[in-house]
N, C-alpha and C. Protein backbone atom coordinates (compact mmCIF):
# COMPACT_ATOMS: atom_id res chain seq x y z
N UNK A 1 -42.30 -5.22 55.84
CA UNK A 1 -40.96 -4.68 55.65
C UNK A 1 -40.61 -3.68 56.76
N UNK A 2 -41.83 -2.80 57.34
CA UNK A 2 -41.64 -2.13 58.18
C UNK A 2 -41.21 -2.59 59.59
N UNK A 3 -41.83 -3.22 59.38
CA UNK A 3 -41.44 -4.57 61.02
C UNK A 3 -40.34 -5.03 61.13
N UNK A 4 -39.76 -5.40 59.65
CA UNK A 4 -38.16 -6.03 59.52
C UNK A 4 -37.25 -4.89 59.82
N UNK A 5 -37.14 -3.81 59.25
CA UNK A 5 -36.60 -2.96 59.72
C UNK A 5 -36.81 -2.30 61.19
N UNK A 6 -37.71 -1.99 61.93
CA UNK A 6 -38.13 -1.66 63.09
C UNK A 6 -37.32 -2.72 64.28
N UNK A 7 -37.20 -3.92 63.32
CA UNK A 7 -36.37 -4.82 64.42
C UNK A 7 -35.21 -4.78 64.23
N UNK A 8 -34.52 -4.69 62.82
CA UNK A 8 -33.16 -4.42 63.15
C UNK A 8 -32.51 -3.05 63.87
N UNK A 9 -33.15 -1.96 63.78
CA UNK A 9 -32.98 -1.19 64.41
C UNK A 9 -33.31 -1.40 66.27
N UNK A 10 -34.07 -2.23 66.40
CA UNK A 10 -34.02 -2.43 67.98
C UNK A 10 -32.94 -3.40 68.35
N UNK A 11 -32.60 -4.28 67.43
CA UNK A 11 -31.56 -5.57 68.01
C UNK A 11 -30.28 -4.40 68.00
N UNK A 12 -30.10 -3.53 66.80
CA UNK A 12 -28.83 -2.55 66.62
C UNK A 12 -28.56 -1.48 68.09
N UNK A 13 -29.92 -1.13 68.42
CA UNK A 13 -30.06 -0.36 69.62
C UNK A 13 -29.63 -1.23 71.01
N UNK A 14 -30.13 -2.56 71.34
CA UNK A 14 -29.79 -3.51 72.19
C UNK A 14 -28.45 -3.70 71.59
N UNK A 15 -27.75 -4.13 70.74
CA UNK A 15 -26.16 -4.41 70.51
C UNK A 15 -25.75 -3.22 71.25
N UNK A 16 -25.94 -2.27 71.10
CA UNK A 16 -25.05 -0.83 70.90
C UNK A 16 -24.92 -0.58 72.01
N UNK A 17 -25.83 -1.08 73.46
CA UNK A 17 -25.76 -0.74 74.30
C UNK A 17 -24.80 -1.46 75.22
N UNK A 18 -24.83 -2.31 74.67
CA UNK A 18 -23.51 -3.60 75.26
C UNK A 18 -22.25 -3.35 74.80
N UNK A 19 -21.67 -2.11 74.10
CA UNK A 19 -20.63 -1.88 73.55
C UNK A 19 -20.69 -0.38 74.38
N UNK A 20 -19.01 -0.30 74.09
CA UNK A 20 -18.77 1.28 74.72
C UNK A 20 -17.30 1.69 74.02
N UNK A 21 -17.35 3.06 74.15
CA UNK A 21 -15.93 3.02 73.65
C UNK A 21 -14.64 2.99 74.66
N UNK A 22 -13.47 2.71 74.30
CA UNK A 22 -12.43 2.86 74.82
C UNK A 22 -12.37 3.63 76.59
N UNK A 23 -11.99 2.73 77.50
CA UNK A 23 -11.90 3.82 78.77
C UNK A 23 -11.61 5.01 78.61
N UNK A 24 -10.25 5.08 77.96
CA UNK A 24 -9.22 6.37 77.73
C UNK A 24 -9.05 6.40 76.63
N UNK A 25 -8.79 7.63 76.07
CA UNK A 25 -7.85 7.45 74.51
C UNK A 25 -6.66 6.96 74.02
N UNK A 26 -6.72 6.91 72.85
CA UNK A 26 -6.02 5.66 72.48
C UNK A 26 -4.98 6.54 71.47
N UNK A 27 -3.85 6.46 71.83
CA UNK A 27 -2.83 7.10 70.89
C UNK A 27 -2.31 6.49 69.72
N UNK A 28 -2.31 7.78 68.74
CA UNK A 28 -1.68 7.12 67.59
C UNK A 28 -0.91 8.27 66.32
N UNK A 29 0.36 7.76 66.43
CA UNK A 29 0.90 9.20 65.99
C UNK A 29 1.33 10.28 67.54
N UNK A 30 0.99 10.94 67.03
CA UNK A 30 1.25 11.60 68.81
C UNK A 30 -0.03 13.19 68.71
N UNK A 31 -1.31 11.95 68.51
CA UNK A 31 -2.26 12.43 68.91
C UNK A 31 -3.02 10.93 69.19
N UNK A 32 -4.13 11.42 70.29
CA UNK A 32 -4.66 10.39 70.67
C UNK A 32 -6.40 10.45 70.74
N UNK A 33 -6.97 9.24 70.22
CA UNK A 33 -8.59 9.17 69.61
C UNK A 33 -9.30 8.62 70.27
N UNK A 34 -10.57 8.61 70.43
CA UNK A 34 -11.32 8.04 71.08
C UNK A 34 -12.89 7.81 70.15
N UNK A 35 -13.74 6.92 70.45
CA UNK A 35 -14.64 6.54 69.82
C UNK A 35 -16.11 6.56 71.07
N UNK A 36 -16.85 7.84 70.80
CA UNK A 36 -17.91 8.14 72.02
C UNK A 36 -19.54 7.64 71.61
N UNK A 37 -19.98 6.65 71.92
CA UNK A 37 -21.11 6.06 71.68
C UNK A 37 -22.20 6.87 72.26
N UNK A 38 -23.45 6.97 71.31
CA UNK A 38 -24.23 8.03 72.12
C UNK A 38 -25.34 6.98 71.86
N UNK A 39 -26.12 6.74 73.30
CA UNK A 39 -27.25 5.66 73.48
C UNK A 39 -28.89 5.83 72.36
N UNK A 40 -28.98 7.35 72.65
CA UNK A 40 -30.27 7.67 71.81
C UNK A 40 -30.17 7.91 70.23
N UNK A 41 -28.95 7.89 69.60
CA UNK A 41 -28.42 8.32 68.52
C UNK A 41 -29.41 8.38 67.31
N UNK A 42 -30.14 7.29 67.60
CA UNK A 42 -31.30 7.60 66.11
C UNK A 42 -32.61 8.23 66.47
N UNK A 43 -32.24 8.86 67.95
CA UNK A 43 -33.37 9.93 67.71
C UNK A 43 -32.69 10.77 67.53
N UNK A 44 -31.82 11.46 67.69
CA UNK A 44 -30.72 12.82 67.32
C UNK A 44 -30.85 13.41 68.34
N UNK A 45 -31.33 13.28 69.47
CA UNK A 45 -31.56 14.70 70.42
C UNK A 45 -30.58 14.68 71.05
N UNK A 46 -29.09 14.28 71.23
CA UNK A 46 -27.85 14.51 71.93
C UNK A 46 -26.98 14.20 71.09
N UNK A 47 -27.04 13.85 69.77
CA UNK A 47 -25.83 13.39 68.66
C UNK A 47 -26.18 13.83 67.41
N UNK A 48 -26.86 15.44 67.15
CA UNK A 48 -26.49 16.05 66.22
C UNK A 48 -25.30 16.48 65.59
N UNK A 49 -24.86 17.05 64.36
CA UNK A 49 -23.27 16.74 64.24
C UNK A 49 -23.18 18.03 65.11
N UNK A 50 -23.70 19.24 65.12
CA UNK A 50 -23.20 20.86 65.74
C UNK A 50 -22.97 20.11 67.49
N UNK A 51 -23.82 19.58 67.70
CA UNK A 51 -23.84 19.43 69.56
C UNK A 51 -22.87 18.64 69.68
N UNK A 52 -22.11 17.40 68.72
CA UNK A 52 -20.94 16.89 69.38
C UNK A 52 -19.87 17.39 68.64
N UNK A 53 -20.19 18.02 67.51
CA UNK A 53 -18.64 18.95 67.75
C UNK A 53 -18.31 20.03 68.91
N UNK A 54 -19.60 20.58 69.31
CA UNK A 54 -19.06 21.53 70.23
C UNK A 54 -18.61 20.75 71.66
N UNK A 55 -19.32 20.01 71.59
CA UNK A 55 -18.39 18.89 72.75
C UNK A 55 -17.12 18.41 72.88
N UNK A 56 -16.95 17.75 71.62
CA UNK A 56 -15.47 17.81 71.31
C UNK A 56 -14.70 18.43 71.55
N UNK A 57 -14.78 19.87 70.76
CA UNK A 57 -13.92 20.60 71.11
C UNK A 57 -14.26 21.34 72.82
N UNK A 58 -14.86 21.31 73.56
CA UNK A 58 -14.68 21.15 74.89
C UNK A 58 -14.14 19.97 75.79
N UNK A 59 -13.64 19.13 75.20
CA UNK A 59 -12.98 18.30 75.72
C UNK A 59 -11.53 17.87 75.74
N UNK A 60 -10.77 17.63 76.73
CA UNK A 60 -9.27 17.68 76.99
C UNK A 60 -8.71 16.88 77.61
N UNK A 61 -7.60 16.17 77.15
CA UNK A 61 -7.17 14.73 77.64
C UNK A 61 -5.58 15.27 77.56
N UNK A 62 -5.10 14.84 78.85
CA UNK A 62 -3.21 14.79 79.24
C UNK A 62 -3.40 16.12 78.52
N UNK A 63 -3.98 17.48 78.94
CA UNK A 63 -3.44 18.94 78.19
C UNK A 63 -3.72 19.12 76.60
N UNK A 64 -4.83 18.00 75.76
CA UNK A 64 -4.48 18.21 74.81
C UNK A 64 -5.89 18.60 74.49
N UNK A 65 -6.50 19.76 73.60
CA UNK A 65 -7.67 19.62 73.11
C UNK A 65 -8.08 19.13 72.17
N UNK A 66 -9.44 18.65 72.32
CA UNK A 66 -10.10 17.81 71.71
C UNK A 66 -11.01 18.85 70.39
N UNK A 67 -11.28 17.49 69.27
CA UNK A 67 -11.97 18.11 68.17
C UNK A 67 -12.69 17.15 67.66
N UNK A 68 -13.63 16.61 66.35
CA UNK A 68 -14.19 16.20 65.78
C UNK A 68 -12.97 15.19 64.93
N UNK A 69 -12.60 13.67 64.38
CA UNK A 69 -11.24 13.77 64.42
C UNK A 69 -11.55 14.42 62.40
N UNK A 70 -10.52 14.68 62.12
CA UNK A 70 -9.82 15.16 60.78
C UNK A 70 -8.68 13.86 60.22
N UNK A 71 -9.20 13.19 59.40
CA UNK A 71 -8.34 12.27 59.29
C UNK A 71 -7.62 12.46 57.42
N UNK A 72 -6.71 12.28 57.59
CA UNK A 72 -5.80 12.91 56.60
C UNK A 72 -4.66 11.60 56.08
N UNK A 73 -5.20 10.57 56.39
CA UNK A 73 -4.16 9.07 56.02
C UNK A 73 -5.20 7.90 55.92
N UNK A 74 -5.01 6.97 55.19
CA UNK A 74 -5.53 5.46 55.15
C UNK A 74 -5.18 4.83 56.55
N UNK A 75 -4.05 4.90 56.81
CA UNK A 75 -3.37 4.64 58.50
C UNK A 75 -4.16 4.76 59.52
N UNK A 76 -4.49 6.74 59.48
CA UNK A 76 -5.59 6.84 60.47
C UNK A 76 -6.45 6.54 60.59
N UNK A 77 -7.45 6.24 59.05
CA UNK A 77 -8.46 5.88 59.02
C UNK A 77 -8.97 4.58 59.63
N UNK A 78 -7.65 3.78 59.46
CA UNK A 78 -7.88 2.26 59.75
C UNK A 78 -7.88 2.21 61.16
N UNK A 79 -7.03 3.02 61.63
CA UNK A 79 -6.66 2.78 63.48
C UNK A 79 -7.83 3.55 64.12
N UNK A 80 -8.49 4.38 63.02
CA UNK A 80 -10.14 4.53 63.94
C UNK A 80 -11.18 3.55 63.69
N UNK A 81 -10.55 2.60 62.91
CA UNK A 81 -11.31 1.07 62.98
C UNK A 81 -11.51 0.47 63.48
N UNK A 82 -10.11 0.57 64.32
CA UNK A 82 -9.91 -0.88 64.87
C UNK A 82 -10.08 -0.09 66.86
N UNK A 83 -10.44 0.78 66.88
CA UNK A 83 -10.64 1.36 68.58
C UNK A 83 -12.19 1.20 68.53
N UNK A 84 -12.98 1.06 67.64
CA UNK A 84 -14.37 0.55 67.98
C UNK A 84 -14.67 -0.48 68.68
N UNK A 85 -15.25 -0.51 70.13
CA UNK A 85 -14.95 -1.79 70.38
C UNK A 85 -16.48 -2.72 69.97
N UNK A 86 -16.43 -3.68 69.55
CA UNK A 86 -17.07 -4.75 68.92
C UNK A 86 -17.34 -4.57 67.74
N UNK A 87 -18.40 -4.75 67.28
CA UNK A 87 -19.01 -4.98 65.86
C UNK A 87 -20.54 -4.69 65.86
N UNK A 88 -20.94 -3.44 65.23
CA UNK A 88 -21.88 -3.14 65.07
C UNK A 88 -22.78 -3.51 64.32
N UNK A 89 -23.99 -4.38 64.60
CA UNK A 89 -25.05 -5.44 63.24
C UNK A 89 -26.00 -4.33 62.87
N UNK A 90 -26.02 -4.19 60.95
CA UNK A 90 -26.56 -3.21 60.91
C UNK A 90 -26.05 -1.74 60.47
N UNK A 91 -26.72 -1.15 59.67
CA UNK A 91 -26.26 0.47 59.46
C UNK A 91 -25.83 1.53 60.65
N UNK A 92 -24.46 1.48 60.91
CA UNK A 92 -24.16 2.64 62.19
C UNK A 92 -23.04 3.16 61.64
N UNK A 93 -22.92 4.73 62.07
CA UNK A 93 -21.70 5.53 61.60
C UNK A 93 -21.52 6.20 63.05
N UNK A 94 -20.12 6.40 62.18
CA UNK A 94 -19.77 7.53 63.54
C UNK A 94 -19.07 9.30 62.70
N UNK A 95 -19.65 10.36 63.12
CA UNK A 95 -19.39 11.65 63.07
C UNK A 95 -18.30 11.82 62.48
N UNK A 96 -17.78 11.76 61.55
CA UNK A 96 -15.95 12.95 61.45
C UNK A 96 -16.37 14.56 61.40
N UNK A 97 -15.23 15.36 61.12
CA UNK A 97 -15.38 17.06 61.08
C UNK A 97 -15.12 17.22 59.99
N UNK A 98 -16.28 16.87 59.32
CA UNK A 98 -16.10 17.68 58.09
C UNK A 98 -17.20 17.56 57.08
N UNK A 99 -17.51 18.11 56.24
CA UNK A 99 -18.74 17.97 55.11
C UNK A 99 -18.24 17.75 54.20
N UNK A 100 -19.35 17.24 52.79
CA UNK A 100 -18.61 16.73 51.88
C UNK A 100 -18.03 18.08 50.76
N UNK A 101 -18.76 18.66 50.83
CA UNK A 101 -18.22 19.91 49.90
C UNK A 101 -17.23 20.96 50.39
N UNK A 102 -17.53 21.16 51.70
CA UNK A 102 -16.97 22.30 52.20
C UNK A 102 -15.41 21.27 52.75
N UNK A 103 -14.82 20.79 52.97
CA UNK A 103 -14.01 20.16 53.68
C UNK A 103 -13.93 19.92 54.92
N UNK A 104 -13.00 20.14 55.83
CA UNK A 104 -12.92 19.97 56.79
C UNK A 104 -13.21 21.14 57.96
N UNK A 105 -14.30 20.94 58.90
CA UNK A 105 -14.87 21.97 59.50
C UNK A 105 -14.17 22.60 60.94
N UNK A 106 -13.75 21.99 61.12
CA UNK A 106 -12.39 21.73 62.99
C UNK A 106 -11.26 21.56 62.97
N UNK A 107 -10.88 21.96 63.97
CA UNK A 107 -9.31 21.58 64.54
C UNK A 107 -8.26 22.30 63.30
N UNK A 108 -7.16 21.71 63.22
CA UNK A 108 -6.04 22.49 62.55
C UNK A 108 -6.33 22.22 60.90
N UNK A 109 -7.30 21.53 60.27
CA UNK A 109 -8.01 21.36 59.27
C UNK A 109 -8.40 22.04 59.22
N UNK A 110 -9.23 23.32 59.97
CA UNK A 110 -10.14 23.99 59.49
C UNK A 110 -10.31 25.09 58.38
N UNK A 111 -11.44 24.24 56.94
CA UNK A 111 -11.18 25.46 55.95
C UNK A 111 -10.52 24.74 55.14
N UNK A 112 -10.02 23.59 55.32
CA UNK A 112 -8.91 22.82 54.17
C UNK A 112 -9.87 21.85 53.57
N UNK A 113 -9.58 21.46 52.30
CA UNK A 113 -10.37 20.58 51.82
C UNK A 113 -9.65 19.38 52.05
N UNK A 114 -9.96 17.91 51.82
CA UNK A 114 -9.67 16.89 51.90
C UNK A 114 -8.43 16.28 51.24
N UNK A 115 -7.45 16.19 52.36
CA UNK A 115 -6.42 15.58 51.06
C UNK A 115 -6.77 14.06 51.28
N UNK A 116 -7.19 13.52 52.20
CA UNK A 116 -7.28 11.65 52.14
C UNK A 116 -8.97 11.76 51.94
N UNK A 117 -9.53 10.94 51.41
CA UNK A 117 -10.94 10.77 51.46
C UNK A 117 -11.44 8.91 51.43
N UNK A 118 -12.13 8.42 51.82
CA UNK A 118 -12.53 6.74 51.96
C UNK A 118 -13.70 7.01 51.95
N UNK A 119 -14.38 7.73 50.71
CA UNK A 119 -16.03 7.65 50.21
C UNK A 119 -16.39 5.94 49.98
N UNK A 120 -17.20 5.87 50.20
CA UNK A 120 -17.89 4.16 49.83
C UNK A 120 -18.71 4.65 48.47
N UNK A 121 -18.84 3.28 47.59
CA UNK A 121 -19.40 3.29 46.48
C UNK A 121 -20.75 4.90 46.29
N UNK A 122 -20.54 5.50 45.81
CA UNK A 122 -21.82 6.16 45.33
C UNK A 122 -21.40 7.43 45.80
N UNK A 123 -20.97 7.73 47.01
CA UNK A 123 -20.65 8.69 47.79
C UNK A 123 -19.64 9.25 47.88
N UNK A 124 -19.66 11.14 48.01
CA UNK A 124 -20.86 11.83 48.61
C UNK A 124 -22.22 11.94 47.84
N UNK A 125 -23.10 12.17 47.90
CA UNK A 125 -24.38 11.95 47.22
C UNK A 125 -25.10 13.06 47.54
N UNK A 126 -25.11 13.51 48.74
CA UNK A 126 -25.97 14.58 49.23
C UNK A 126 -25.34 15.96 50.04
N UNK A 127 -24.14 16.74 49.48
CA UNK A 127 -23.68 16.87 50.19
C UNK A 127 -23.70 17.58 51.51
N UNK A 128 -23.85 16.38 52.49
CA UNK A 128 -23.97 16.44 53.85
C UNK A 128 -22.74 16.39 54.53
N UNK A 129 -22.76 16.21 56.03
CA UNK A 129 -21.91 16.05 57.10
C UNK A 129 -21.34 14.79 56.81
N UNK A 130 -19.78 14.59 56.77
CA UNK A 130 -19.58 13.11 56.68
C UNK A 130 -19.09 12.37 57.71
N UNK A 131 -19.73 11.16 57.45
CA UNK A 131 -19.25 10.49 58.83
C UNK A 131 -18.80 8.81 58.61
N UNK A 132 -18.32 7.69 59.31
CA UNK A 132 -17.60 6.62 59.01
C UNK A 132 -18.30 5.37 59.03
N UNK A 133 -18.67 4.81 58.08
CA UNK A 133 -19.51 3.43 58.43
C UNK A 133 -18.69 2.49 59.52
N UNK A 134 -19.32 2.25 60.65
CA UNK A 134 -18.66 1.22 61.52
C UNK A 134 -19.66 0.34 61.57
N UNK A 135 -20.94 -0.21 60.94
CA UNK A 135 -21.20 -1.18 61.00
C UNK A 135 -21.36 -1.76 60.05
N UNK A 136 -22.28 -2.48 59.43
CA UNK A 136 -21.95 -4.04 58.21
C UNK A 136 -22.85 -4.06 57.41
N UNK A 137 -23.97 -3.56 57.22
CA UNK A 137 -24.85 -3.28 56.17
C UNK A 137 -25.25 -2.33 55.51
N UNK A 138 -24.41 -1.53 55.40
CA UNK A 138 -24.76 -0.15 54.58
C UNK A 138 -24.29 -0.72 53.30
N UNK A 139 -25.53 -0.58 52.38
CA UNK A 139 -24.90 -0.99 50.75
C UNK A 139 -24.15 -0.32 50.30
N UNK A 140 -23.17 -1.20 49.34
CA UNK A 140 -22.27 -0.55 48.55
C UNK A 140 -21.05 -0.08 49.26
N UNK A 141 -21.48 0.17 50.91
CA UNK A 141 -20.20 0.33 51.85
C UNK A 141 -19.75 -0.05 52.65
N UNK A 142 -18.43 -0.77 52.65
CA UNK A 142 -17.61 -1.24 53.55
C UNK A 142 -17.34 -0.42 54.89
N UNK A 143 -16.88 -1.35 55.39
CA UNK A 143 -16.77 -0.95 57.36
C UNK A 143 -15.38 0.24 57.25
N UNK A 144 -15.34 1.18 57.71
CA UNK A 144 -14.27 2.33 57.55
C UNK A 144 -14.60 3.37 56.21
N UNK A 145 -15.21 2.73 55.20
CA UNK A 145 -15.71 3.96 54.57
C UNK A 145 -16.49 5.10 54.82
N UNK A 146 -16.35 5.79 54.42
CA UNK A 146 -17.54 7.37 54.56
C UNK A 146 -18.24 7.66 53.63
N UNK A 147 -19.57 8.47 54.17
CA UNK A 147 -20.94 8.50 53.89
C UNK A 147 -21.15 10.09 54.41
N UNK A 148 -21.70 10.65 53.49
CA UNK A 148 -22.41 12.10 53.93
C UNK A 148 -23.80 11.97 54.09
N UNK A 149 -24.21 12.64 55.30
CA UNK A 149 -25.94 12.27 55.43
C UNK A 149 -27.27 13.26 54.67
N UNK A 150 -28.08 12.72 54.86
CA UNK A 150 -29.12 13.29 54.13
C UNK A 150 -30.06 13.70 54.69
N UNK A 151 -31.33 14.04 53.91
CA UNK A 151 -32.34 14.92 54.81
C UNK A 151 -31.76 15.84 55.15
N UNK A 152 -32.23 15.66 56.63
CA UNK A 152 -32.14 16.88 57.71
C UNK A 152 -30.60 16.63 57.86
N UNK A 153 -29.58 16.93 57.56
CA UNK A 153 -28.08 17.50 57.59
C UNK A 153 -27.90 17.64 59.26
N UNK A 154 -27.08 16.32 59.39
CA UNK A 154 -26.33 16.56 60.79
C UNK A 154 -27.14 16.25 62.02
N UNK A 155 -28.11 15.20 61.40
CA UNK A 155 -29.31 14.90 62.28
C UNK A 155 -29.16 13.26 62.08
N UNK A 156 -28.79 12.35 63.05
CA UNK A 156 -29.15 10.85 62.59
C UNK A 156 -30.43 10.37 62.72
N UNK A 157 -30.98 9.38 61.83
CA UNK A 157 -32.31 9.25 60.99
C UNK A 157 -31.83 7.63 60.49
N UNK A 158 -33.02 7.24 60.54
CA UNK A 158 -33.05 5.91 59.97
C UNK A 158 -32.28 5.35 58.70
N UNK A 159 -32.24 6.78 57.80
CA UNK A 159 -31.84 6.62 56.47
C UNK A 159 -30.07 6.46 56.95
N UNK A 160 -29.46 7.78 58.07
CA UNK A 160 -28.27 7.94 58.05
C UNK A 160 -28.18 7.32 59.37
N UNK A 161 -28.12 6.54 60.18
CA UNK A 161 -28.18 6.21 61.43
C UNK A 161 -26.51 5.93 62.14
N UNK A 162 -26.33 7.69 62.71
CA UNK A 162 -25.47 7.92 63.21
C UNK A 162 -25.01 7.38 64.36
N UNK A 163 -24.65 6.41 65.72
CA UNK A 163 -24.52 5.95 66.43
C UNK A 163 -23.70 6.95 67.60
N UNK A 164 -22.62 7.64 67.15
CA UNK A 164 -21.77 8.13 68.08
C UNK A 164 -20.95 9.13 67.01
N UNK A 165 -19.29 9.47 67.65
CA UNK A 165 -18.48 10.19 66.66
C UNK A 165 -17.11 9.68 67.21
N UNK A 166 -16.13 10.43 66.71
CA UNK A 166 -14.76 10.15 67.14
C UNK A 166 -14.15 11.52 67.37
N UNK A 167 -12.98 11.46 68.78
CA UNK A 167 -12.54 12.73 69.05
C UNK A 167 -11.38 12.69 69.18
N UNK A 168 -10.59 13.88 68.57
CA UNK A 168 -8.89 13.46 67.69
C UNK A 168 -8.49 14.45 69.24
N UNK A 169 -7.53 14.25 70.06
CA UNK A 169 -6.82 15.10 70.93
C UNK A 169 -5.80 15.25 70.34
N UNK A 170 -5.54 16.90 70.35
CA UNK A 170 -3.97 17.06 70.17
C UNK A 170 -3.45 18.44 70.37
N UNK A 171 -1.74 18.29 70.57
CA UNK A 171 -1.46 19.77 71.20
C UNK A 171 -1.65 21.23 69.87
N UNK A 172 -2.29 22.15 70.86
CA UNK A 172 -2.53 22.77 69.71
C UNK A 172 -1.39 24.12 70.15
N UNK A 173 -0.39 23.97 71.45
CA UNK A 173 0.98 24.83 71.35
C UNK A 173 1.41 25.16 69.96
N UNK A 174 2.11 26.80 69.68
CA UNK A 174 2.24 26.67 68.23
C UNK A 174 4.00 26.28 68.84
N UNK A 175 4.63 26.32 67.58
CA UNK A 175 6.26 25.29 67.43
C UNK A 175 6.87 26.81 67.23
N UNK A 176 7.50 27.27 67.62
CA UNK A 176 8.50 27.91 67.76
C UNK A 176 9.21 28.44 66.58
N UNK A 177 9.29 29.22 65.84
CA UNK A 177 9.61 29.44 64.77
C UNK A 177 11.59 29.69 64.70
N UNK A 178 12.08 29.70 63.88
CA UNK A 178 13.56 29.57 64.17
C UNK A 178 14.44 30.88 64.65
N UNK A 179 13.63 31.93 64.29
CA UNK A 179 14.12 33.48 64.30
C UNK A 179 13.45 33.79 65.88
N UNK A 180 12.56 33.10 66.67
CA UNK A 180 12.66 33.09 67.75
C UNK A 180 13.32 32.51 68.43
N UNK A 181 13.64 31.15 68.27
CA UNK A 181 14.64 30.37 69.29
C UNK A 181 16.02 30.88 68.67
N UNK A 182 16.24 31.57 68.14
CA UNK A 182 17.57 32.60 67.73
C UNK A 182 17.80 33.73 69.16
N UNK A 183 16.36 34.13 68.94
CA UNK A 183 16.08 35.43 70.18
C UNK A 183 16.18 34.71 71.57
N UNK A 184 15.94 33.59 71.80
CA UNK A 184 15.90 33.29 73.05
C UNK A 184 16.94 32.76 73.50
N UNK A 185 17.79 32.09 72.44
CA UNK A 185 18.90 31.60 73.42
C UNK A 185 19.88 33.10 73.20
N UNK A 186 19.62 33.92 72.43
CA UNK A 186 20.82 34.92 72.15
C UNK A 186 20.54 35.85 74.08
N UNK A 187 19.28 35.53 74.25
CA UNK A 187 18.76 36.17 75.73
C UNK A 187 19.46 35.68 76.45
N UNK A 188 19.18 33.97 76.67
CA UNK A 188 19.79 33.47 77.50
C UNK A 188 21.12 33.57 78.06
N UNK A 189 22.06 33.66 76.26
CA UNK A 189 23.66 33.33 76.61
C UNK A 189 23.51 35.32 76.96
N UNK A 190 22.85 36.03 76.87
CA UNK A 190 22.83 37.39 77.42
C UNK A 190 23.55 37.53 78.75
N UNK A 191 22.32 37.29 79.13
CA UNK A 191 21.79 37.05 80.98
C UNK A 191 23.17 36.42 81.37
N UNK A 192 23.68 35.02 81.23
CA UNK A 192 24.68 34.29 81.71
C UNK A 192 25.89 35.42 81.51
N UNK A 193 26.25 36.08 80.56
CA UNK A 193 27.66 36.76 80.73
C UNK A 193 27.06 38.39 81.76
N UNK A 194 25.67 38.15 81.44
CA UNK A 194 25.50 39.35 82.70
C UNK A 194 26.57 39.34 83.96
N UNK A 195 25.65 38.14 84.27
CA UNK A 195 25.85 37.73 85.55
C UNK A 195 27.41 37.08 86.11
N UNK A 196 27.86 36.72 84.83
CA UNK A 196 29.53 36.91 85.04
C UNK A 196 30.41 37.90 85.16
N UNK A 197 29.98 38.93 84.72
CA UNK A 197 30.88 40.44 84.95
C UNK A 197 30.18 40.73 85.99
N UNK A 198 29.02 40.36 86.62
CA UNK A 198 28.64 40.95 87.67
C UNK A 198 29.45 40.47 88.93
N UNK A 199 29.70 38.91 88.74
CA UNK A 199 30.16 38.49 89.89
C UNK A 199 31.90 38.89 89.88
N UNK A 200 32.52 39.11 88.66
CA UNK A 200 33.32 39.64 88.68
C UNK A 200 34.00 41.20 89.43
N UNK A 201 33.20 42.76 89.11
CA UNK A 201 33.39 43.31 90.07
C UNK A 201 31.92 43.33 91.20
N UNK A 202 31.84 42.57 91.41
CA UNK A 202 30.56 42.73 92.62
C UNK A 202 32.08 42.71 93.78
C-alpha cells in the first residue's frame, strides 16, 4: 500500500511539473488572480501557508497589491477553477487566506469571518489553514471544494498535500468619502474664481 501511494505521489509530482500557472493574472471582477505552483510542495520547505502569504502580500501586479485570495462568492470560487491550468491526478490543494475557525486572515477580509464557504463533505475537521481541492481524489471532495489541514497546521504533508496557492490583486486606494469630494471641488471652484478677480484687477 505504501508503494501505491509513494507512486501516486511521484506520477502527481511528475504531472505537476508539466503544469504552471497562468503567465499573468487573470482578471475577474476588477480584481485580478493568479494560481502559483510550488515544485517541492509536499516537502513544505517553500509552501508553508505563513511563507506564501507573506509573499503574496509582497507581490504587485498593474499597481495592485497582492494577498492570499479571500473569496466571498460561488462565482469566484469557480473562476479560481477554471485558471488552474490542467488537471491535477491525485490529492492537490491550493492555499486560500484564511483558517477554519478564525476566518479570514488577509487583505480587506482581515478579521471577518466567512460569508461564502465550499467545505467538502466532512469539513472543517481540524481546524486548520484552509485551502481548495484542485485535484480529483480527495474523498468525499469535489474539485473547488475546501479542506482545512491537519497535523502540523500550514505545512503540506502527504495527508494535506498542498501543491501551490492563489493570489487575489487588488487596489487597496481608499474611495473617497462624500464630505471630502464636497471639500475638494468646493477648493477647486475656490481657486477658479480666485483667479478670476485676479485677472480682473491685475
Amino acid at each position: 500500500m505504501k508503494k501505491i501511494f509513494g507512486l501516486l505521489i511521484a506520477v502527481v509530482m511528475v504531472l505537476g511539473f508539466s503544469l504552471s500557472a497562468h503567465a499573468t493574472p487573470v482578471l475577474f471582477g476588477s480584481n485580478y488572480y493568479e494560481f502559483i505552483y510550488v515544485p517541492d510542495a509536499f516537502i513544505g520547505s517553500n509552501n508553508d501557508w505563513t511563507m506564501v502569504s507573506v509573499t503574496a502580500a509582497n507581490s504587485v501586479y498593474n499597481g495592485m497589491s497582492g494577498h492570499l485570495v479571500t473569496i466571498t462568492s460561488q462565482a469566484e470560487n469557480d473562476f479560481l477553477v477554471s485558471i488552474v491550468s490542467g488537471s491535477y491526478l491525485g490529492n492537490a490543494g491550493a492555499w486560500l487566506g484564511g483558517k477554519s475557525l478564525e476566518g479570514w486572515l488577509v487583505g480587506p477580509e482581515t478579521g471577518q469571518s466567512f460569508s461564502f464557504t465550499n467545505w467538502g463533505g466532512g469539513e472543517p475537521n481540524d481546524a486548520g489553514y484552509a485551502y481548495m481541492n484542485i485535484g480529483s481524489f480527495f474523498a468525499g471532495t469535489n474539485i473547488g471544494q475546501w479542506l482545512d489541514d491537519s497535523f502540523v497546521q500550514g505545512v503540506p504533508d502527504t495527508a494535506d498535500p498542498v501543491i501551490g496557492y492563489f493570489v487575489e490583486y487588488e487596489s487597496t486606494a481608499p474611495v473617497p468619502e462624500p464630505a471630502t469630494m464636497l471639500l475638494l471641488g468646493s477648493g477647486l471652484a475656490g481657486m477658479g474664481l480666485f483667479k478670476k478677480i485676479r485677472r480682473r484687477h491685475g
